[in-house]
PDB file of N, CA and C in Angstrom:
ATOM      1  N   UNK A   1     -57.755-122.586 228.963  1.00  0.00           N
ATOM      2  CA  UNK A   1     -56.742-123.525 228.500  1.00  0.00           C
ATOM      3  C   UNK A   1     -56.694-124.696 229.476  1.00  0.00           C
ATOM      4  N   UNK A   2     -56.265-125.668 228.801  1.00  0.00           N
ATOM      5  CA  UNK A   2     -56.447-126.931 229.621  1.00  0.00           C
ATOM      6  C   UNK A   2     -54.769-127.378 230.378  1.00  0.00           C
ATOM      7  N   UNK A   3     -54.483-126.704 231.129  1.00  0.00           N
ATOM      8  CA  UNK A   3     -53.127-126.623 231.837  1.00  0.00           C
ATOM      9  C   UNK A   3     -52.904-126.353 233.010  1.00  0.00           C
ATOM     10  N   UNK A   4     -51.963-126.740 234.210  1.00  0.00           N
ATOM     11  CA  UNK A   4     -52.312-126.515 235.610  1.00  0.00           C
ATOM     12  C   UNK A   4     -52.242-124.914 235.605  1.00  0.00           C
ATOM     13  N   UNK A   5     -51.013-124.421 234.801  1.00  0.00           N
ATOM     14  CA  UNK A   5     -51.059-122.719 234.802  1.00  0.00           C
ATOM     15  C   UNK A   5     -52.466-122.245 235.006  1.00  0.00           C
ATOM     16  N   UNK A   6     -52.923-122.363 233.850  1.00  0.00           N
ATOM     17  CA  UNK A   6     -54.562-121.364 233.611  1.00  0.00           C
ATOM     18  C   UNK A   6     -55.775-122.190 234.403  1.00  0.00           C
ATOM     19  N   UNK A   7     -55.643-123.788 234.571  1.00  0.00           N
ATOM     20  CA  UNK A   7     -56.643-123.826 235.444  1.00  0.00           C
ATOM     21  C   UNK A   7     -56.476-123.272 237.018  1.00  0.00           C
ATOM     22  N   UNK A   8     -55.456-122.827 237.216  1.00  0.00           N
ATOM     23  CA  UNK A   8     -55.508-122.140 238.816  1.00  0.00           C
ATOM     24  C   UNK A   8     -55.379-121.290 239.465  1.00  0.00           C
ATOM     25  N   UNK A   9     -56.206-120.076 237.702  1.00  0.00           N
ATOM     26  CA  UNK A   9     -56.699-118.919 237.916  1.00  0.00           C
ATOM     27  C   UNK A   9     -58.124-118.735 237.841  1.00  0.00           C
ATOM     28  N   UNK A  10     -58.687-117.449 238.577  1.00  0.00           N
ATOM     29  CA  UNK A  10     -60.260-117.844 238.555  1.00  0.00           C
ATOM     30  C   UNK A  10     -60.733-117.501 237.308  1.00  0.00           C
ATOM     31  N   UNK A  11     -61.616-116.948 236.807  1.00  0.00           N
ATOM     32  CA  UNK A  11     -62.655-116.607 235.230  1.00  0.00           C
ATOM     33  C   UNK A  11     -61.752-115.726 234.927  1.00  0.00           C
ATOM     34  N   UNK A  12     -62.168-114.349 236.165  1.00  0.00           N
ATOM     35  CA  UNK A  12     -61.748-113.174 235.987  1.00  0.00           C
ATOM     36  C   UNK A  12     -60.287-112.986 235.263  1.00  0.00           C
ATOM     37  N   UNK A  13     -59.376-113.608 236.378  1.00  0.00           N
ATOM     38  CA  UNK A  13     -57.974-113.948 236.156  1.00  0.00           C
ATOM     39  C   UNK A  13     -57.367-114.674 235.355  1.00  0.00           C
ATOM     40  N   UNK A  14     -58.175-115.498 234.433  1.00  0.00           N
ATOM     41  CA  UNK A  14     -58.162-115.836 233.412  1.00  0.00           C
ATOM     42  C   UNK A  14     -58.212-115.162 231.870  1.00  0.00           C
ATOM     43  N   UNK A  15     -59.287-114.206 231.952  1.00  0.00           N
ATOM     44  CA  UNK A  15     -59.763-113.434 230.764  1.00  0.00           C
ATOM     45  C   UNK A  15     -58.621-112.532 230.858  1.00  0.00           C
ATOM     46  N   UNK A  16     -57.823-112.084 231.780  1.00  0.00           N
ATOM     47  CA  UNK A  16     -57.193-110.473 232.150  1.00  0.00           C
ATOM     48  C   UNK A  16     -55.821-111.412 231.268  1.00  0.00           C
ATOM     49  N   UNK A  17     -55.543-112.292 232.016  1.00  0.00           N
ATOM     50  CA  UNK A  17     -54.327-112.854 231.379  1.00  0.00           C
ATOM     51  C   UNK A  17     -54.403-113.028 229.655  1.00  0.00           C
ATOM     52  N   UNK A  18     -55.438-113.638 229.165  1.00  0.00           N
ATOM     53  CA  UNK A  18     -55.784-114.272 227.880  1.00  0.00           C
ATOM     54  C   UNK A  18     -55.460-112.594 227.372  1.00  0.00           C
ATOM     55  N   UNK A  19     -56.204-111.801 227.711  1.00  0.00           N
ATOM     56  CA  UNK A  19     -56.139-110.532 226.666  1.00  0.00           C
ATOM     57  C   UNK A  19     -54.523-109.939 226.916  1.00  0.00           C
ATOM     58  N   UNK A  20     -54.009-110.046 227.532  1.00  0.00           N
ATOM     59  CA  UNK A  20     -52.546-109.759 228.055  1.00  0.00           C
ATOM     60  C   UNK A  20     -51.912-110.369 226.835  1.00  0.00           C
ATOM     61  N   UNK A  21     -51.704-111.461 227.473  1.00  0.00           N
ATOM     62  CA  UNK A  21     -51.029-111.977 226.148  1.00  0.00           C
ATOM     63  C   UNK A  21     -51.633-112.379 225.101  1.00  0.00           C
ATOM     64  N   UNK A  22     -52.867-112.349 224.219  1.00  0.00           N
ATOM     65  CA  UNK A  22     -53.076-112.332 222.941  1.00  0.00           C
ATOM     66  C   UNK A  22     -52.894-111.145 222.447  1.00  0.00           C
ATOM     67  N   UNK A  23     -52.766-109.711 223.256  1.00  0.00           N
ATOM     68  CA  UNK A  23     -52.534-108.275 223.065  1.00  0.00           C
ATOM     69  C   UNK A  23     -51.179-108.363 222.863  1.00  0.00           C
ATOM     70  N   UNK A  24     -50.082-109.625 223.045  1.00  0.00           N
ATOM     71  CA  UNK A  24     -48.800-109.063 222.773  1.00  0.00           C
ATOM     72  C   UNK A  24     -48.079-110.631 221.369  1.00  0.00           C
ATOM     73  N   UNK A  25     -49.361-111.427 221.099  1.00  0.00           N
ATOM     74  CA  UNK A  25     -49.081-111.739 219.769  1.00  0.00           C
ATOM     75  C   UNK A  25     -49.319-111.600 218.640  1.00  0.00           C
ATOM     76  N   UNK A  26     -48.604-111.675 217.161  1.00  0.00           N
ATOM     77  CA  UNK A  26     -49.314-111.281 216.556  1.00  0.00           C
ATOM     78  C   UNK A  26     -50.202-112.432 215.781  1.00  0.00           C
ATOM     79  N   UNK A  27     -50.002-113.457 216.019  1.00  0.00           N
ATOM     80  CA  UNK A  27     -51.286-114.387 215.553  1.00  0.00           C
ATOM     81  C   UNK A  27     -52.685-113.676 216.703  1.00  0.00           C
ATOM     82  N   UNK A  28     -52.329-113.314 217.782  1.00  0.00           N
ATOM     83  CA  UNK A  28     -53.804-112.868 218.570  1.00  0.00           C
ATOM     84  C   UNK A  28     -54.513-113.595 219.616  1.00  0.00           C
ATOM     85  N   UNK A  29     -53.919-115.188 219.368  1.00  0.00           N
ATOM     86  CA  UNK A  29     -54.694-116.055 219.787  1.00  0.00           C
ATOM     87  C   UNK A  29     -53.418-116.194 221.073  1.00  0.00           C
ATOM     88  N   UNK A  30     -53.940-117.686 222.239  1.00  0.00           N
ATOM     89  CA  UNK A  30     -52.996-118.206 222.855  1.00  0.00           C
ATOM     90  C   UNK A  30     -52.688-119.754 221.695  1.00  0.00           C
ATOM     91  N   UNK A  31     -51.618-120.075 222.229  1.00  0.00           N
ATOM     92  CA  UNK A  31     -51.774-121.569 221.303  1.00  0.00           C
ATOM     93  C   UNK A  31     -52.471-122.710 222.016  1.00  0.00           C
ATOM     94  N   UNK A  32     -52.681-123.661 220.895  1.00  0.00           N
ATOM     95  CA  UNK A  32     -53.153-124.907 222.098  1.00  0.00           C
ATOM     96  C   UNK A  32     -52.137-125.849 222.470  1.00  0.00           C
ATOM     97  N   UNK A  33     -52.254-126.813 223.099  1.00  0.00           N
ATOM     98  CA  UNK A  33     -51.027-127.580 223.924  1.00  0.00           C
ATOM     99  C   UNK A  33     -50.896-128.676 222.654  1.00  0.00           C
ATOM    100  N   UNK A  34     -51.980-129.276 221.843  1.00  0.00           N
ATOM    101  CA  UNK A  34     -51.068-129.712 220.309  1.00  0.00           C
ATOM    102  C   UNK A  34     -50.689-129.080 219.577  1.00  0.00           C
ATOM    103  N   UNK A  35     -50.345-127.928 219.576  1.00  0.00           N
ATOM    104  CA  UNK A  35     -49.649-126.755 218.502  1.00  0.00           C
ATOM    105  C   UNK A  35     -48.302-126.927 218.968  1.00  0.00           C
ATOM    106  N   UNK A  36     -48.294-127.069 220.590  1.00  0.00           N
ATOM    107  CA  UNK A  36     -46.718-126.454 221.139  1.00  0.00           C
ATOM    108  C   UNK A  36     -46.528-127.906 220.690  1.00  0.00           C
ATOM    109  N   UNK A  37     -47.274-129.276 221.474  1.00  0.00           N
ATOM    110  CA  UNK A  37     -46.720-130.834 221.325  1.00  0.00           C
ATOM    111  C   UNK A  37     -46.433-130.906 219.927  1.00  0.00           C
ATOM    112  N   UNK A  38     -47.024-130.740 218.797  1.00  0.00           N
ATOM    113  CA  UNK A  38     -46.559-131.086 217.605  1.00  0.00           C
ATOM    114  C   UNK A  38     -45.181-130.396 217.109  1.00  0.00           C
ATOM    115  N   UNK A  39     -44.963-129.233 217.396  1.00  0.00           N
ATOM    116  CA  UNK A  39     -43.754-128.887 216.679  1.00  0.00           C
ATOM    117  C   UNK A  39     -42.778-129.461 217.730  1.00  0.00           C
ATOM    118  N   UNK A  40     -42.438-129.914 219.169  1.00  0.00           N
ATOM    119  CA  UNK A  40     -41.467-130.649 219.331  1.00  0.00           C
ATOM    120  C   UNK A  40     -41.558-131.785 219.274  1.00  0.00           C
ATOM    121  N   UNK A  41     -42.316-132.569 218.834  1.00  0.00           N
ATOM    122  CA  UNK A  41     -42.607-133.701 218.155  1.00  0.00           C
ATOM    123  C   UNK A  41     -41.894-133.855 217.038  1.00  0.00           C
ATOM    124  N   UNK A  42     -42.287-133.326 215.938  1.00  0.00           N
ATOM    125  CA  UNK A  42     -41.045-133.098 214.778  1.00  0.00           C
ATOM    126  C   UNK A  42     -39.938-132.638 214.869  1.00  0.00           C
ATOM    127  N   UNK A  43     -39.581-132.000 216.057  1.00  0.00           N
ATOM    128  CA  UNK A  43     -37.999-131.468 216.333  1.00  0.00           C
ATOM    129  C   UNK A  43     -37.370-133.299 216.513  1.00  0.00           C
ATOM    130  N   UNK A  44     -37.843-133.633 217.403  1.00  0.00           N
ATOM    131  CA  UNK A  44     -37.683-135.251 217.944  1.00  0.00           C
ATOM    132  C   UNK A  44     -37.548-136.710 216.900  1.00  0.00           C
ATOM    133  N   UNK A  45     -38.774-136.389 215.952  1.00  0.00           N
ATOM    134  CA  UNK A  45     -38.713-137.156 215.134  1.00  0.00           C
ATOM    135  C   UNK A  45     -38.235-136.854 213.689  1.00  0.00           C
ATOM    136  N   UNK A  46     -37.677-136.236 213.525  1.00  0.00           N
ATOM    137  CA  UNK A  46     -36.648-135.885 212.284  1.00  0.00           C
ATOM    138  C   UNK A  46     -35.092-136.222 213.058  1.00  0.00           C
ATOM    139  N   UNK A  47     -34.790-136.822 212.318  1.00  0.00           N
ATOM    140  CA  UNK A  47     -33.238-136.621 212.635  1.00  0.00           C
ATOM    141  C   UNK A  47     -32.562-136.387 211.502  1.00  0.00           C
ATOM    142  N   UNK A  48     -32.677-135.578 211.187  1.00  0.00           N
ATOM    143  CA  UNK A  48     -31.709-134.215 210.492  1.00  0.00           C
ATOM    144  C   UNK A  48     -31.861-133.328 210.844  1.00  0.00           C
ATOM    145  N   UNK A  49     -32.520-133.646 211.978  1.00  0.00           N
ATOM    146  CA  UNK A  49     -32.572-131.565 212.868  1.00  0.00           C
ATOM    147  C   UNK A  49     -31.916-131.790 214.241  1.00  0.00           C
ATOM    148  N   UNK A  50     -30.722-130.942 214.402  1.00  0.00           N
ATOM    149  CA  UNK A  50     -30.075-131.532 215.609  1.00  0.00           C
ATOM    150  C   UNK A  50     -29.967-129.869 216.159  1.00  0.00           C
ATOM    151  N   UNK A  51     -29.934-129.897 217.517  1.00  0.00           N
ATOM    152  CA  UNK A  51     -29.115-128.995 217.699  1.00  0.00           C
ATOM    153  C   UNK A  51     -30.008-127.420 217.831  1.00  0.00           C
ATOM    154  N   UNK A  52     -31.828-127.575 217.660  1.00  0.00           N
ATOM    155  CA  UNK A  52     -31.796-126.448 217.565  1.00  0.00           C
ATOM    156  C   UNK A  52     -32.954-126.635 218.843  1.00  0.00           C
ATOM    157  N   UNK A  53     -33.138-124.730 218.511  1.00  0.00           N
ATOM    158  CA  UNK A  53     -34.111-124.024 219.683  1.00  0.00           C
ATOM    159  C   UNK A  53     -35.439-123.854 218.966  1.00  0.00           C
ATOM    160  N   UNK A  54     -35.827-124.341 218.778  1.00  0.00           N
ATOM    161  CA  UNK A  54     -37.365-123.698 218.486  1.00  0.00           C
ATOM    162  C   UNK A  54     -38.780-122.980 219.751  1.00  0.00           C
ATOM    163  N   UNK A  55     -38.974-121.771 218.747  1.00  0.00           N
ATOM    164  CA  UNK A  55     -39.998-120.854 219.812  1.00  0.00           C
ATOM    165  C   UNK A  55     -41.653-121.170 219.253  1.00  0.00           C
ATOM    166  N   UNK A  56     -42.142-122.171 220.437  1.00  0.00           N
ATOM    167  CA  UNK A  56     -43.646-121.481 219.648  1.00  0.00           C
ATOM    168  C   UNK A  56     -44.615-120.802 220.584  1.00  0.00           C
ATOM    169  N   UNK A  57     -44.393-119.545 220.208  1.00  0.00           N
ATOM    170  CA  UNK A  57     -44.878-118.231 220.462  1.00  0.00           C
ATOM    171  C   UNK A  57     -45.352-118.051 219.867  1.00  0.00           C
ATOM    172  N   UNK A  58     -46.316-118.094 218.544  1.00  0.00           N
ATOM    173  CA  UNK A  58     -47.142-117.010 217.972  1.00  0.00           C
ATOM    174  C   UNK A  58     -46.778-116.094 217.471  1.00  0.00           C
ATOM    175  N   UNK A  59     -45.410-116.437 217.371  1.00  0.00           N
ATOM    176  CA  UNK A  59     -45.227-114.835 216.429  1.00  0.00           C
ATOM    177  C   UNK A  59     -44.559-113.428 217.406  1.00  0.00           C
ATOM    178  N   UNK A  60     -44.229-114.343 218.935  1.00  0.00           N
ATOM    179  CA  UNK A  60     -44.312-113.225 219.679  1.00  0.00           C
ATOM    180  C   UNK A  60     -42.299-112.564 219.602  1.00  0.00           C
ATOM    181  N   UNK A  61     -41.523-113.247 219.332  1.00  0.00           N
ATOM    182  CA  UNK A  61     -39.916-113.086 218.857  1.00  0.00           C
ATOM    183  C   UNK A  61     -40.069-111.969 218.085  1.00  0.00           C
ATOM    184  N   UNK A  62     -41.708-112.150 216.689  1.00  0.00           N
ATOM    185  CA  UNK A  62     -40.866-111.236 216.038  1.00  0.00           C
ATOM    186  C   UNK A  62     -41.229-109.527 216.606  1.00  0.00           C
ATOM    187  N   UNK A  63     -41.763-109.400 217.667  1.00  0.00           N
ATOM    188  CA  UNK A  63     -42.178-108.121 218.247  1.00  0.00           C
ATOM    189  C   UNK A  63     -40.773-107.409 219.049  1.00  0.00           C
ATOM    190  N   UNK A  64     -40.121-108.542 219.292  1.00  0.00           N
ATOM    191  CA  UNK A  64     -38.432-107.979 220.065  1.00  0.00           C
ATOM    192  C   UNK A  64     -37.870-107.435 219.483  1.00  0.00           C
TER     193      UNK A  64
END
């Protein structure tokens, strides 16, 4: 992933993490950083949406 998080783990520590958490979503995948930018993008640019929380997790809320 292209982020200071994951770039400043090594390969190894990378792959261990990736399967970690794609093992605890149920899309499977990690997201990419325009998946997360676009949906608060439209939180921002709608204004008839005030007021809320949005999760993008993958699906991972509905495992709680």
């Amino acid at each position: 992933m292209d982020t200071p998080f994951w770039k400043a783990l090594t390969r190894p520590e990378f792959e261990a993490a990736e399967r970690e958490f794609t093992g605890a979503m149920p899309l499977g995948r990690l997201g990419t950083v325009e998946e997360a930018a676009s949906s608060y993008i439209h939180l921002m640019e709608n204004g008839f949406i005030t007021g809320q929380v949005l999760a993008v997790d993958g699906g991972v809320m509905f495992t709680k």
